[in-house]
Protein backbone atom coordinates (compact mmCIF):
# COMPACT_ATOMS: atom_id res chain seq x y z
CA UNK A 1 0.00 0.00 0.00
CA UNK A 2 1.28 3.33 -1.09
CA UNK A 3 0.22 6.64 1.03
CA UNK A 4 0.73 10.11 0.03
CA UNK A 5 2.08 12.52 2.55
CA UNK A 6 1.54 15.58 3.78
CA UNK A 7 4.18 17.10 6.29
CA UNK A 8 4.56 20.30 7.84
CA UNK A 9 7.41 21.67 9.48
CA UNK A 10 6.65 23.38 12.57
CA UNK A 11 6.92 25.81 14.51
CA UNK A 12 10.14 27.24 12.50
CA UNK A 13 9.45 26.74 8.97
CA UNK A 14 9.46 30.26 8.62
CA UNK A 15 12.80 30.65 9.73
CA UNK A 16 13.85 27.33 7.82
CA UNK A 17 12.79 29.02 4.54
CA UNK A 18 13.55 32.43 5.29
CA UNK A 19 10.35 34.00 5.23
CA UNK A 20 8.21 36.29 8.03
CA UNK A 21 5.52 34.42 10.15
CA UNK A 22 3.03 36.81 9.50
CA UNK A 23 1.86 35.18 6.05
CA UNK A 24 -1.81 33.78 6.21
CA UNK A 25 -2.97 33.04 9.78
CA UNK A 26 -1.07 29.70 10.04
CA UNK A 27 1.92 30.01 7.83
CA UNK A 28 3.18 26.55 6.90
CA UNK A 29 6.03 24.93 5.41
CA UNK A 30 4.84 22.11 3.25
CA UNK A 31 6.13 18.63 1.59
CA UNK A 32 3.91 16.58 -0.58
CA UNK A 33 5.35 13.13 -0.68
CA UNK A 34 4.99 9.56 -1.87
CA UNK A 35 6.03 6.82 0.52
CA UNK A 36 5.43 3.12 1.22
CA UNK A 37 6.06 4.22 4.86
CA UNK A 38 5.24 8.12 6.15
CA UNK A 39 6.73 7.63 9.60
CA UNK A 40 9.81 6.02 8.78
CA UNK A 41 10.19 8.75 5.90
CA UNK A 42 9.58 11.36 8.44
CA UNK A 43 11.88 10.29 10.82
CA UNK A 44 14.26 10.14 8.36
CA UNK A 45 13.14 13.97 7.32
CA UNK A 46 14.05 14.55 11.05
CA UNK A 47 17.20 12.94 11.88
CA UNK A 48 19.01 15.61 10.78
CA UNK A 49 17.87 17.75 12.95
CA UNK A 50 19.50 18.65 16.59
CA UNK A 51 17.01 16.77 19.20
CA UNK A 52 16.47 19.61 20.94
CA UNK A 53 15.66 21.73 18.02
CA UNK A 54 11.53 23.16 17.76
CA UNK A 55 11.42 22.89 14.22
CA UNK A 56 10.44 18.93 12.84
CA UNK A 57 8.86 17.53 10.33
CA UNK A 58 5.15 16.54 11.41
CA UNK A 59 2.56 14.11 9.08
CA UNK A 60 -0.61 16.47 9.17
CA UNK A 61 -2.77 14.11 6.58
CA UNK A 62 -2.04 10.90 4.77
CA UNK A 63 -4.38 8.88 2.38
CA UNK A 64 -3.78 5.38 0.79
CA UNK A 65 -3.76 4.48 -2.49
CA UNK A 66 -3.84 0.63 -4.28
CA UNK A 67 0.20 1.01 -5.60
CA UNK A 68 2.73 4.06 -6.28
CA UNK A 69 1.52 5.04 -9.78
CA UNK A 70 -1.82 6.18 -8.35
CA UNK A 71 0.12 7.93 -5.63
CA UNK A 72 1.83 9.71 -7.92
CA UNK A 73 -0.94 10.91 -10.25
CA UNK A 74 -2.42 12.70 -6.68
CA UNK A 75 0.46 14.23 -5.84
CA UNK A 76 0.97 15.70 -9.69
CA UNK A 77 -2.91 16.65 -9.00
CA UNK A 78 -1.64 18.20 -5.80
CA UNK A 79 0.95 20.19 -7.22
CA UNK A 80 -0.90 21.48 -10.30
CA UNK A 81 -4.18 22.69 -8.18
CA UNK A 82 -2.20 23.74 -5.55
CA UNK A 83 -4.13 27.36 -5.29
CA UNK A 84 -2.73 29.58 -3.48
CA UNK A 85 0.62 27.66 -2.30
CA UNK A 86 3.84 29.28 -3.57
CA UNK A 87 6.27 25.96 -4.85
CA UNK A 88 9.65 26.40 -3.77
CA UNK A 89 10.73 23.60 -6.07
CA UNK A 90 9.59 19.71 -6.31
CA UNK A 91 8.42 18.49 -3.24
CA UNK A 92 7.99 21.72 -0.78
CA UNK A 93 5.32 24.35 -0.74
CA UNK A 94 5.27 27.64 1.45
CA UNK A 95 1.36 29.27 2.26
CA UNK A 96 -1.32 29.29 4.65
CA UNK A 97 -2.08 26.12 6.72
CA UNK A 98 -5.87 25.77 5.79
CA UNK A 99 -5.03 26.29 2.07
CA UNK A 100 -2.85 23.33 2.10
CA UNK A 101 -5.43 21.58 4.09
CA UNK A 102 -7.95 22.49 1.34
CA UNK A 103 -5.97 21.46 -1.83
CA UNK A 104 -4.87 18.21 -0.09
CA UNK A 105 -8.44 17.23 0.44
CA UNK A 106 -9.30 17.53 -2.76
CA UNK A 107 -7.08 15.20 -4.66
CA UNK A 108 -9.06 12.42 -6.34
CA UNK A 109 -9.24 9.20 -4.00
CA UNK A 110 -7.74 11.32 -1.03
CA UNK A 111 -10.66 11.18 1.63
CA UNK A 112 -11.16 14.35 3.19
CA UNK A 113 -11.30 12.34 6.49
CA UNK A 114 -8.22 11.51 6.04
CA UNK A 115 -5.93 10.73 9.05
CA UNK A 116 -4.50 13.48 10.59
CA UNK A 117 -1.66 13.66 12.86
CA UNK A 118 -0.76 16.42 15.27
């Protein structure tokens, strides 16, 4: 089973990407991945990281899908309906919080009772 990921780095993406906090009212630092395993990916994301550090790498909504090909086709959906979500090249995605919620929901076979994760 393939999932597609969607992972927000928090509270310091701001500062990760060099940008104020005072974008939107939850300004997010997003990466839309495909994975046969989220939470080993986003430990991985993470071990690079001091421990002590704020800023990680957190799953906010994943969705299954039958094998990787189909995965893929969402998150090329994802990417070219992203709305108002500035791309900072492949993967990553700076904007507001609820927008990313919002375009993330609406990929074809993503349920938008997806699992979240906080």
């Amino acid at each position: 089973m393939w999932m597609r990921a969607f992972y927000g780095f928090g509270p310091d993406g701001p500062a990760l990407v060099g940008r104020s906090k005072g974008f939107g009212k939850a300004p997010v630092l997003v990466k839309i991945w495909v994975s046969n395993d989220p939470v080993a990916h986003c430990a991985q994301f993470n071990s690079g990281f001091p421990p002590g550090g704020a800023g990680k790498w957190v799953i906010h909504l994943q969705a299954s899908f039958p094998d990787r090909k189909r995965a893929e086709a969402a998150e090329a959906f994802f990417k070219h309906n992203r709305g108002r979500l500035e791309s900072l090249g492949g993967a990553f995605f700076w904007g507001d919080l609820d927008n990313a919620v919002s375009v993330f929901t609406r990929v074809p076979g993503v349920s938008r009772f997806s699992r979240k994760f906080r």
